[in-house]
Protein backbone atom coordinates (compact mmCIF):
# COMPACT_ATOMS: atom_id res chain seq x y z
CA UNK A 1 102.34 74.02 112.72
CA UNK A 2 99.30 73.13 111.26
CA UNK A 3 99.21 74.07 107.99
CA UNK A 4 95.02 73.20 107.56
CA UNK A 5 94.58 75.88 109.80
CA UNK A 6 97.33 78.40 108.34
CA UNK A 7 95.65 81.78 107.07
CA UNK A 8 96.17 82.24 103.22
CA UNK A 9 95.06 84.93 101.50
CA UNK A 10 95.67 84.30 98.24
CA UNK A 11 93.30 81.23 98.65
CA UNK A 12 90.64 83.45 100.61
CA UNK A 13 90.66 85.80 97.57
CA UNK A 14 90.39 83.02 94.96
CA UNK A 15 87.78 81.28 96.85
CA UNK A 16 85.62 84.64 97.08
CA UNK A 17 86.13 85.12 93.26
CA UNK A 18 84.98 81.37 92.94
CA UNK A 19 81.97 82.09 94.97
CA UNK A 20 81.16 85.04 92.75
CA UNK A 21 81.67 83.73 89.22
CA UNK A 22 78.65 81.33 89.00
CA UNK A 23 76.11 84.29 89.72
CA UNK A 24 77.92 86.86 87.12
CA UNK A 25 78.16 84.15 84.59
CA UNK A 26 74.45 82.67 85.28
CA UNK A 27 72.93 86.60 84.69
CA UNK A 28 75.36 87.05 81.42
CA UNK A 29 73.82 84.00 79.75
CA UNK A 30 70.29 84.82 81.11
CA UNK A 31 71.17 88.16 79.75
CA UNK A 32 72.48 86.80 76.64
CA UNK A 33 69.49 84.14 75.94
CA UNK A 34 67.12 87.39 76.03
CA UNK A 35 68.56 88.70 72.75
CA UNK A 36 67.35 86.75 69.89
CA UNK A 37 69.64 87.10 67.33
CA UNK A 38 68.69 85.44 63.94
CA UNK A 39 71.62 85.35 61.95
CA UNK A 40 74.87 87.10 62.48
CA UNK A 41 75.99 90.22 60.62
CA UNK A 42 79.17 89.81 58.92
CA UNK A 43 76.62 91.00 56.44
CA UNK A 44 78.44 91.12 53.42
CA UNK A 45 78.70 88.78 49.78
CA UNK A 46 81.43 86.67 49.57
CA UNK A 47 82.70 83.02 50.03
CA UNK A 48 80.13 81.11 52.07
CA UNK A 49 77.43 78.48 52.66
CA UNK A 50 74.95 80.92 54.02
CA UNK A 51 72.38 82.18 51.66
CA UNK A 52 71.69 86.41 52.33
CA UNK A 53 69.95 87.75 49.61
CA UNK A 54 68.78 88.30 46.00
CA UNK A 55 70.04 90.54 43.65
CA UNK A 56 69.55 91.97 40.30
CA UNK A 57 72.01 90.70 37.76
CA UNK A 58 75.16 92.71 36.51
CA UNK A 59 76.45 92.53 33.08
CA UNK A 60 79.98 91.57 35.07
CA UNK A 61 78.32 88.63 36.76
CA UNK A 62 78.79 85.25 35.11
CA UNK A 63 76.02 83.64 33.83
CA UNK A 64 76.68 80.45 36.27
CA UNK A 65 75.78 82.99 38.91
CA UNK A 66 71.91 83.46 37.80
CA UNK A 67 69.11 82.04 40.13
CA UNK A 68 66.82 80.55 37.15
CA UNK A 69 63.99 79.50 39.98
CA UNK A 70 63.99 82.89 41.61
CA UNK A 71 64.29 84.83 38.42
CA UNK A 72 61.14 82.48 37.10
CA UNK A 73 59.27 84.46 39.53
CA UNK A 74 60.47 88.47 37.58
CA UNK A 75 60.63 89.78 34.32
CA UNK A 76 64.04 90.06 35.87
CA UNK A 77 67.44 88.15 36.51
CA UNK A 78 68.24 87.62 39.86
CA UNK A 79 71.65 86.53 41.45
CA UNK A 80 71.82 84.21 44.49
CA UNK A 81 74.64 86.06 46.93
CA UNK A 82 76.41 84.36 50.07
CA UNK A 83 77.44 85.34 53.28
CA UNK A 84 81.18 86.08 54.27
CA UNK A 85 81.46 83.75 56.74
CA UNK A 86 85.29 84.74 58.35
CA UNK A 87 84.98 84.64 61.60
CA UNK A 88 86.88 88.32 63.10
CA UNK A 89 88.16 88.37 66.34
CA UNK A 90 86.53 90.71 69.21
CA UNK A 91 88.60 92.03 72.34
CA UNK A 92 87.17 93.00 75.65
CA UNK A 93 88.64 95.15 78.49
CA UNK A 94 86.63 96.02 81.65
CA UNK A 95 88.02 98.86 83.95
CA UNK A 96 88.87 97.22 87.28
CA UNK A 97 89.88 100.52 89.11
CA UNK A 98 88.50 100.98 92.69
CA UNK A 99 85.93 103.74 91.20
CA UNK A 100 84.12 100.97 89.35
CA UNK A 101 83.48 99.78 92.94
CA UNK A 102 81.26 102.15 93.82
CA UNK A 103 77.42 101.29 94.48
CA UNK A 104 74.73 103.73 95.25
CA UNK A 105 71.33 102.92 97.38
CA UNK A 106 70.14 104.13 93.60
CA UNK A 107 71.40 101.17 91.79
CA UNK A 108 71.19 97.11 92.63
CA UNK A 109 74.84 96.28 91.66
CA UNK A 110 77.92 98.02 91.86
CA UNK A 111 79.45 99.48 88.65
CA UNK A 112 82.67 96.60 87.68
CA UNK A 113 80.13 94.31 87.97
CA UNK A 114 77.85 95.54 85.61
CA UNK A 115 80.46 95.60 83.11
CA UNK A 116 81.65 92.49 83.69
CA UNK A 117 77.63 90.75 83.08
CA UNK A 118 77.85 92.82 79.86
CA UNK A 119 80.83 91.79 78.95
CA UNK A 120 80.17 88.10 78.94
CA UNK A 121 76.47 88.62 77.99
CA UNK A 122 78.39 90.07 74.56
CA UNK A 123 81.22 87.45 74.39
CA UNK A 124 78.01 84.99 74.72
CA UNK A 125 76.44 86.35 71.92
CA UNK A 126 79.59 86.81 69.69
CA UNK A 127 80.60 82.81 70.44
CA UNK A 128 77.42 81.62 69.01
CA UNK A 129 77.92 83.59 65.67
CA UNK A 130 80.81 82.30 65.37
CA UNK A 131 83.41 84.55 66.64
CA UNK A 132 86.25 84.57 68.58
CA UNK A 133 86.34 86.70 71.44
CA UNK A 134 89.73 86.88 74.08
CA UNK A 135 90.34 89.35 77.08
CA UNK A 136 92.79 92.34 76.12
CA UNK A 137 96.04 91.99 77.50
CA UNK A 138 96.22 88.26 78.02
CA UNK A 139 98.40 85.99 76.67
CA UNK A 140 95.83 83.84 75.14
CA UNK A 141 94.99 84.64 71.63
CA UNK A 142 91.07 85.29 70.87
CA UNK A 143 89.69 81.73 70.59
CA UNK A 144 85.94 80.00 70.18
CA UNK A 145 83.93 77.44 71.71
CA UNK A 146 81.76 77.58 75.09
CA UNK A 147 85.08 76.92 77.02
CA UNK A 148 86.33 80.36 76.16
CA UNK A 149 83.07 82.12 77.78
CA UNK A 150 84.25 80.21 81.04
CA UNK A 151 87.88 81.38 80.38
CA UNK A 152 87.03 84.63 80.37
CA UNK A 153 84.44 85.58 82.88
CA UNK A 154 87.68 83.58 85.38
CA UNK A 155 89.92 86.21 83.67
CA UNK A 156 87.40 88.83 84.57
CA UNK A 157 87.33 88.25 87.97
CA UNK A 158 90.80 87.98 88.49
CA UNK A 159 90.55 91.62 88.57
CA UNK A 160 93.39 94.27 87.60
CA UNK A 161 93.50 97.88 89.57
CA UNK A 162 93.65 98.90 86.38
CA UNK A 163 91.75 101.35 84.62
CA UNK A 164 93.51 101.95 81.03
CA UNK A 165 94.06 99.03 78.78
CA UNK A 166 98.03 98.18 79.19
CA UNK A 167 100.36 98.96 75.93
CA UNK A 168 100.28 95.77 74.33
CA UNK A 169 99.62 94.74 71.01
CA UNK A 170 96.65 94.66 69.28
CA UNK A 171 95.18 92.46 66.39
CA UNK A 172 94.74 94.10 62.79
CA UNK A 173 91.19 94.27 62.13
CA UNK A 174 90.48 93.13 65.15
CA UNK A 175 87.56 95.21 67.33
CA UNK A 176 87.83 95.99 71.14
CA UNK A 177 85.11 96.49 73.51
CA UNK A 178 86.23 98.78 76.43
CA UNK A 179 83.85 98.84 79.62
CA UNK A 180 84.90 101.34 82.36
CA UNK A 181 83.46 104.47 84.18
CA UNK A 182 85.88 106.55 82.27
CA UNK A 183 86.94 109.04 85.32
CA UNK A 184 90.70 108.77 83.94
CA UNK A 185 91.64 112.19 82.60
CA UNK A 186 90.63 112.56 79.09
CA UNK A 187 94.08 113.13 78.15
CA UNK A 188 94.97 109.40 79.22
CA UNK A 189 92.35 107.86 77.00
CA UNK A 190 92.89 109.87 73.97
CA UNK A 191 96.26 108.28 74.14
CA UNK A 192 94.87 105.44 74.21
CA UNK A 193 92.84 105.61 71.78
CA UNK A 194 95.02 106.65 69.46
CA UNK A 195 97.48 103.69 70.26
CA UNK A 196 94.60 101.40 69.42
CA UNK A 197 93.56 102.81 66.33
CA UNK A 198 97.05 102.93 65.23
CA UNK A 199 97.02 99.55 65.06
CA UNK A 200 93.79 99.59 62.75
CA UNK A 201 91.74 98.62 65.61
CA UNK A 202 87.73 99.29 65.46
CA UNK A 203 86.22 99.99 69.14
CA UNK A 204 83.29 100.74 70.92
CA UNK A 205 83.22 102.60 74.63
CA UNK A 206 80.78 101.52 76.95
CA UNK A 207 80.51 104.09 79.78
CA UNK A 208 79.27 102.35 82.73
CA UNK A 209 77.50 105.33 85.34
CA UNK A 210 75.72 104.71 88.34
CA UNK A 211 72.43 106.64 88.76
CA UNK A 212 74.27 108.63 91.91
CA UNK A 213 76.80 109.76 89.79
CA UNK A 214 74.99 111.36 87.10
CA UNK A 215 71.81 113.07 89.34
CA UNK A 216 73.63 113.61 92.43
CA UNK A 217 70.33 113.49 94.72
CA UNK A 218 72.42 114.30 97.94
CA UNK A 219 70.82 117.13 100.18
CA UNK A 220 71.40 118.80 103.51
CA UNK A 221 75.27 117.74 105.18
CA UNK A 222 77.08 115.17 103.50
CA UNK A 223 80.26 113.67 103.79
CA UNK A 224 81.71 112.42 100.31
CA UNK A 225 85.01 110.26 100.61
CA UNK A 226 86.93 108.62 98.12
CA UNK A 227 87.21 104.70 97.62
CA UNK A 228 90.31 104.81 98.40
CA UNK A 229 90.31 106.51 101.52
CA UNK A 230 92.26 109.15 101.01
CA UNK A 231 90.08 111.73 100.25
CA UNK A 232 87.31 113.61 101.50
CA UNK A 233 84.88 115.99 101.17
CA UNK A 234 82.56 117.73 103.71
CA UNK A 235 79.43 120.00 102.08
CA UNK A 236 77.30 121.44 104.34
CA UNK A 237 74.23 121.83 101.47
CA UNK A 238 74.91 119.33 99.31
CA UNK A 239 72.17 120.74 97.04
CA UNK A 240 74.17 123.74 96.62
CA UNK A 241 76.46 122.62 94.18
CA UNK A 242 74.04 120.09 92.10
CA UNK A 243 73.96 122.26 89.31
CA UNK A 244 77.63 122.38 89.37
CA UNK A 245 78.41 118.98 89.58
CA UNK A 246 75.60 118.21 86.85
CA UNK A 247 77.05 120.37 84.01
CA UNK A 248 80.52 119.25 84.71
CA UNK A 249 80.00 115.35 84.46
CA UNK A 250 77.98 115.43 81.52
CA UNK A 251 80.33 117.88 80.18
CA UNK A 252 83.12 114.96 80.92
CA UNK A 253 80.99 112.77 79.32
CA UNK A 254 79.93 114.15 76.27
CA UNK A 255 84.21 114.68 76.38
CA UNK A 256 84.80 110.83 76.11
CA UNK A 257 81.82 110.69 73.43
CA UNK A 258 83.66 113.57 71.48
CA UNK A 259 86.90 111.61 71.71
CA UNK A 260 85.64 108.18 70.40
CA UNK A 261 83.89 109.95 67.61
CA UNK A 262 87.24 111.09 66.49
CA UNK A 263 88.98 108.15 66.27
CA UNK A 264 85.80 105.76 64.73
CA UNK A 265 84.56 104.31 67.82
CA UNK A 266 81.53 104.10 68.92
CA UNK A 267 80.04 105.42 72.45
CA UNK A 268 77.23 103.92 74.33
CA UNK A 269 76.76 105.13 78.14
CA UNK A 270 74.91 102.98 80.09
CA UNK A 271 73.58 103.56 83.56
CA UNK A 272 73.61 100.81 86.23
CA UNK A 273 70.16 101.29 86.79
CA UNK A 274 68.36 100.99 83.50
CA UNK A 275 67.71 97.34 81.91
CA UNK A 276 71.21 96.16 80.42
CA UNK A 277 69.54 94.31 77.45
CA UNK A 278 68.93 97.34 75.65
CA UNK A 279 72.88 97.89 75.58
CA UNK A 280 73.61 94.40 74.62
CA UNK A 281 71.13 95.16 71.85
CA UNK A 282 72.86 97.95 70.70
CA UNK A 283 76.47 96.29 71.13
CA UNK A 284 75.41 93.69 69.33
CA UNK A 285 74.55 96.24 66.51
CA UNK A 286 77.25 98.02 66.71
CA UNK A 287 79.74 95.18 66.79
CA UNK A 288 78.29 94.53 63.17
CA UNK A 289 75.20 91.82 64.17
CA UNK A 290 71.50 91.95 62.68
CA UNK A 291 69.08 94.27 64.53
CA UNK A 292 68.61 92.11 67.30
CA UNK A 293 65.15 91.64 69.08
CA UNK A 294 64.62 90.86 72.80
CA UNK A 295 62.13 87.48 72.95
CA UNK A 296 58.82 87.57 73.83
């Protein structure tokens, strides 16, 4: 037989994931380049080259500690404070169930890949402050350098029908970054939350929703089946039941909100739609960097 001309499908998928990796990874660093970023925000004194700021001297301070040039300037004493400069390690996990799939004539990419331009667009941003960043769930412990960006958006598209973070463990003082549609059942990612926090994890929830999804514009007879085939759905006035559907998705989503509130996370929904640099900006922020500023 000839094997050049043998069908393999395991090559076939890796060569379409090949194929769609440049693009993804081109947008995230396109994405990320948008975000000026000054200095990072481990904002806090302690053991450091970096300079961050002036202060007014404390009796407890040692007297080795006094700026004499600044305090020239002031009737006052001033003290010349570093930056904590440990670098802390950042996890990501984007959804990769079939519902993150799903692409409305409302929106110009489909929701998993959305997450996956913000994810790198973030992990860009957190490698040139100086952090590590890793995928959640890997073997590979978070790591630096430009090779890791590369690492991960191949890890990323290596995609796992998975929508909930596996039981593995997590880094102390570590932070995660969790990208998904959040359709599980609220009762599944409490649980998860609450394994994650366990483990003294900080965490933000990005809650990726396609325009579709949130307005439901559908009128007259329409046909709604599931991704995965199984399911459908026939309404003869779609309209009908908009105000329905409305209240009970933002009802589920104000749920998720509620639920990372109560564990210390924070919650950022994001629509596939809108401009994503506006939630890098506030990622960024909420991660612990400087109020970031898009570029002119």
């Amino acid at each position: 037989m000839d094997q050049r001309r043998t069908w393999n499908p395991l090559q076939e998928q890796a060569e379409q994931l090949a194929a769609a990796l440049p693009p993804l990874l081109v947008e995230a660093e396109r994405l990320a380049s948008s975000v000026s970023l000054g200095v990072h925000g481990r904002r806090k004194a302690g053991m450091g080259e970096s300079f961050w700021q002036f202060r007014r001297y404390a009796p407890e301070d040692p007297a080795a500690s006094v700026d004499w040039r600044q305090s020239a300037k002031s009737q006052h004493l001033f003290v010349r404070e570093r930056e904590w400069e440990a670098a802390q390690a950042v996890w990501f996990w984007r959804d990769g169930s079939p519902t993150m799939r799903f692409k409305s004539q409302f929106a110009e990419i489909t929701k998993i890949d959305r997450a996956t331009v913000l994810a790198l667009a973030l992990g860009s941003l957190l490698l040139r402050g100086g952090e590590r960043i890793g995928m959640f769930g890997r073997a590979r412990a978070p790591s630096s350098g430009r090779a890791t960006l590369r690492r991960m958006a191949q890890e990323l598209m290596e995609t796992e029908d998975r929508a909930l973070p596996a039981d593995v463990p997590v880094s102390r003082n570590a932070q995660t970054v969790w990208l998904s549609d959040f359709l599980s059942p609220p009762e599944e990612i409490e649980s998860v939350l609450r394994r994650l926090s366990g483990a003294s994890a900080l965490g933000h929830l990005v809650h990726i929703v396609d325009p579709a999804e949130e307005d439901f514009p559908f009128e007259g007879r329409t046909l709604f089946e599931a991704l995965s085939g199984r399911d459908a759905e026939l309404f003869g006035r779609a309209e009908g039941v908009r105000g329905a559907y409305r209240e009970r998705f933002r009802a589920h989503g104000e749920a998720v909100a509620t639920l990372a509130r109560r564990f210390g996370w924070t919650y950022l929904a994001h629509r596939t739609d809108k401009n994503p640099d506006l939630a890098i900006i506030a990622l960024y922020a909420a991660i612990g960097g400087e109020a970031a500023q898009r570029t002119a």
